[in-house]
C-alpha atoms as a PDB file:
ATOM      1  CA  UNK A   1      -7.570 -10.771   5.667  1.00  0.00           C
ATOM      2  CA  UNK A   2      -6.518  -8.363   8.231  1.00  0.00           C
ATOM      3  CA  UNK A   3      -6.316  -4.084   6.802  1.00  0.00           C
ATOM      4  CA  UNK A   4      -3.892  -1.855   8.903  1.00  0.00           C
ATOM      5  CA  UNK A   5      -4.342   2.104   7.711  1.00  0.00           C
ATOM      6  CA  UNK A   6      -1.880   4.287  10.020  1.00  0.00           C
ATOM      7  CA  UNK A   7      -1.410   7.483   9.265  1.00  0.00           C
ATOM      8  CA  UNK A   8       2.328   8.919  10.284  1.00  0.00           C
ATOM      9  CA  UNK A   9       2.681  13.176  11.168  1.00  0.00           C
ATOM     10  CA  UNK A  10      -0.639  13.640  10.434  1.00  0.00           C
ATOM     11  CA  UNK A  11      -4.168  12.842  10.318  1.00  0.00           C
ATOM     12  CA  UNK A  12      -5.333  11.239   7.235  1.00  0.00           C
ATOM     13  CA  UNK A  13      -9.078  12.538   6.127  1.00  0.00           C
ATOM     14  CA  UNK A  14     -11.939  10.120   5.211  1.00  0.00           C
ATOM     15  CA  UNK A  15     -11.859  10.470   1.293  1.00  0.00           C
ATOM     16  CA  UNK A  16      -8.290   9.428   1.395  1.00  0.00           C
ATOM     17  CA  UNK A  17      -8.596   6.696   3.635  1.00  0.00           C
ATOM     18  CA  UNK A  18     -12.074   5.147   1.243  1.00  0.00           C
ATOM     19  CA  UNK A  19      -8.821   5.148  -1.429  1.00  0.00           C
ATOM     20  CA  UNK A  20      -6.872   3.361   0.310  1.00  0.00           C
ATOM     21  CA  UNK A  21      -9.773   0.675   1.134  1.00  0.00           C
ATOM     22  CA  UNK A  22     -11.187   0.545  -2.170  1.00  0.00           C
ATOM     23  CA  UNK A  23      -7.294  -0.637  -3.387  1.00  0.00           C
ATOM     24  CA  UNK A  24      -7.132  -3.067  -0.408  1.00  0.00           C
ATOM     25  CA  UNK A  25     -10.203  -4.335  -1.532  1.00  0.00           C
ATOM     26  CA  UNK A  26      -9.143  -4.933  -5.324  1.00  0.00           C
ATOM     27  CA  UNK A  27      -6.321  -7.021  -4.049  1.00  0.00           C
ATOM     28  CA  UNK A  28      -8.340  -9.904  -3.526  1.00  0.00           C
ATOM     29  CA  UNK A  29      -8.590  -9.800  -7.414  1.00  0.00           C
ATOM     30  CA  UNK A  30      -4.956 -10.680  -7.783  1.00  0.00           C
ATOM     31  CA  UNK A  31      -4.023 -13.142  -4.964  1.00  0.00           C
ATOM     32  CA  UNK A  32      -6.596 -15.024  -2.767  1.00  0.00           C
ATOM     33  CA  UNK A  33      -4.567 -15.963   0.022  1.00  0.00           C
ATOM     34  CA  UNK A  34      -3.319 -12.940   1.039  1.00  0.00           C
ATOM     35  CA  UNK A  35      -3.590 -12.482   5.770  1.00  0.00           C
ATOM     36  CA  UNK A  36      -2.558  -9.300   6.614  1.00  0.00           C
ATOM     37  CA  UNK A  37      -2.354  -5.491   4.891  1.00  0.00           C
ATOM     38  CA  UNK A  38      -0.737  -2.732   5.955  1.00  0.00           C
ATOM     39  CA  UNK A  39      -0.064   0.264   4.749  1.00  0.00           C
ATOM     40  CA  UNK A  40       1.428   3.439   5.938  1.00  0.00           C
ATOM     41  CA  UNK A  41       0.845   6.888   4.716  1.00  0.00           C
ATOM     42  CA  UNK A  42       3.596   9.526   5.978  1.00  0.00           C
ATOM     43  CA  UNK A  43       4.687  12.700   5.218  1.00  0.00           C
ATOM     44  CA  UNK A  44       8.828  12.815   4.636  1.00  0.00           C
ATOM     45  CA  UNK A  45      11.220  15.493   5.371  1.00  0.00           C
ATOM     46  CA  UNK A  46       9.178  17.594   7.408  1.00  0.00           C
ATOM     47  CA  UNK A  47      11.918  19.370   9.394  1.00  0.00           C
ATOM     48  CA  UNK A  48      12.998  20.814   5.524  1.00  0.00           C
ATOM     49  CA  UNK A  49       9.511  21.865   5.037  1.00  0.00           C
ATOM     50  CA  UNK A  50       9.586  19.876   1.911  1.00  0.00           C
ATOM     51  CA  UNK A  51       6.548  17.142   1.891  1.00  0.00           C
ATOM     52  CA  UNK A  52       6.671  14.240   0.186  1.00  0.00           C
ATOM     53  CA  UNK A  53       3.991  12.387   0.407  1.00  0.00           C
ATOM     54  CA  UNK A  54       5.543   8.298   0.928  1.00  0.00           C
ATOM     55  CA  UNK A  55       2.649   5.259   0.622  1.00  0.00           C
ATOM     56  CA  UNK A  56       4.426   2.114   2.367  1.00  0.00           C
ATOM     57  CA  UNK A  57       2.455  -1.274   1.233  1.00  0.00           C
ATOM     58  CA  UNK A  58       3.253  -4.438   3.540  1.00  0.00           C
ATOM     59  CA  UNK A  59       1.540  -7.514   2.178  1.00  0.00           C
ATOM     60  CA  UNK A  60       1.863 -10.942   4.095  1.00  0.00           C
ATOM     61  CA  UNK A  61       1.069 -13.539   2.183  1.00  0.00           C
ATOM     62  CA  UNK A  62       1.598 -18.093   2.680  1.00  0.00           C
ATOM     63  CA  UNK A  63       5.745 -18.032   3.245  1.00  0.00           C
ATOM     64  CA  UNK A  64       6.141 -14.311   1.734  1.00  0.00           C
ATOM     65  CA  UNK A  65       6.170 -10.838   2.629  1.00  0.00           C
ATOM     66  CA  UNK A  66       5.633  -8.208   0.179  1.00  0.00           C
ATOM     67  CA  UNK A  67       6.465  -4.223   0.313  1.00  0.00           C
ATOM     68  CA  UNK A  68       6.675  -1.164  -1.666  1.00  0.00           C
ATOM     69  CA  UNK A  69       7.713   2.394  -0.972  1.00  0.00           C
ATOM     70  CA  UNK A  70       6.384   4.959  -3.360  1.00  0.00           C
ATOM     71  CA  UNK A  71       6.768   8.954  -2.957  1.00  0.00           C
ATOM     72  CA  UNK A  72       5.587  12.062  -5.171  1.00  0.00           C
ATOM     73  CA  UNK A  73       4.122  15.637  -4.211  1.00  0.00           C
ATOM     74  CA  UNK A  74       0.146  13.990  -3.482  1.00  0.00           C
ATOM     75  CA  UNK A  75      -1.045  10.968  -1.613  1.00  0.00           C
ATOM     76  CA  UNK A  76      -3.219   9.776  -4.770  1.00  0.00           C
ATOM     77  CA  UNK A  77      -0.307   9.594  -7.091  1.00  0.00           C
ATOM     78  CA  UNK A  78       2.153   7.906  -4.226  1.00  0.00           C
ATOM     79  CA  UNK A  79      -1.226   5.287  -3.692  1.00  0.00           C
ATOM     80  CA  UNK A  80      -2.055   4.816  -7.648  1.00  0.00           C
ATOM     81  CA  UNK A  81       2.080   3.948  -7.831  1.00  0.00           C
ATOM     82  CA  UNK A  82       2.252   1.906  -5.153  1.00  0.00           C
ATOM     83  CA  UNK A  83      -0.726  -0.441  -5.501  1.00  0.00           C
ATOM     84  CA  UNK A  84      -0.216  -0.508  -8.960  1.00  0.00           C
ATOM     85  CA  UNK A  85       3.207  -2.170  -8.376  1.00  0.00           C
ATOM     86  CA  UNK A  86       2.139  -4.082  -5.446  1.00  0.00           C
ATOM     87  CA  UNK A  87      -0.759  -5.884  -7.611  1.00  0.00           C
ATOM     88  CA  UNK A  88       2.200  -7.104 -10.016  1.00  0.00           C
ATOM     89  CA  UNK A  89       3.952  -8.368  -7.208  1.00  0.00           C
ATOM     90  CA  UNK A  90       0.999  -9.739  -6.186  1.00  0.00           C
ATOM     91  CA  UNK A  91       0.168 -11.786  -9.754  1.00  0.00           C
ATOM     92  CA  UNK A  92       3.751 -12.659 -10.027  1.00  0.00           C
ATOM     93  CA  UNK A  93       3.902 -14.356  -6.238  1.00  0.00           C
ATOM     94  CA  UNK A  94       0.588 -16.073  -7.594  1.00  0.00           C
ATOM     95  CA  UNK A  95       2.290 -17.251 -10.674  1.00  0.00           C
ATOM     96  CA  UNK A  96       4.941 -18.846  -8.954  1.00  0.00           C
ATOM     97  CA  UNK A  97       2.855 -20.098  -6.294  1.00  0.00           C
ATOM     98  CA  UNK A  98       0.751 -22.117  -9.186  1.00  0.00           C
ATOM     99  CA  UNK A  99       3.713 -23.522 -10.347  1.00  0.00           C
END
């Protein structure tokens, strides 16, 4: 399995990015044949000086692709939204996979 981090209009610190990899890393909990990760932390609306923070999760999986978009005022509640709906995309693609 392949990780992409990229942080977009700014520069994401070190605690944030161990986060991030600590979710990557529970997704091999949910599906085992998951290739590639990426996810993309950006700050929206900057020319309105109002920043949201927006967590982007790409997941390529066997003959899928699976993404989420989450935004809210910090990075940790934008992350704990979108991996928490990417790991039920992740048990339901899984599920159907087993079937």
């Amino acid at each position: 399995m392949t990780t992409q981090i990229r942080s977009i209009h700014f520069d994401a610190d070190q605690k944030l990015l161990e986060h991030v990899n600590k979710k990557i890393e529970k997704m091999k909990t949910f599906h085992d044949s998951i290739i590639e990760v990426e996810v993309f932390l950006k700050l929206d609306n900057i020319a309105h000086h109002i920043k949201d923070k927006v967590v982007e999760i790409k997941v390529h999986i066997p003959k899928h692709t699976l993404f989420i978009k989450e935004e809210s005022k910090t990075f940790e509640e934008s992350c704990e939204a979108a991996f928490d709906a990417m790991f039920q995309q992740l048990k339901k693609a899984k599920d159907k996979a087993l079937l």
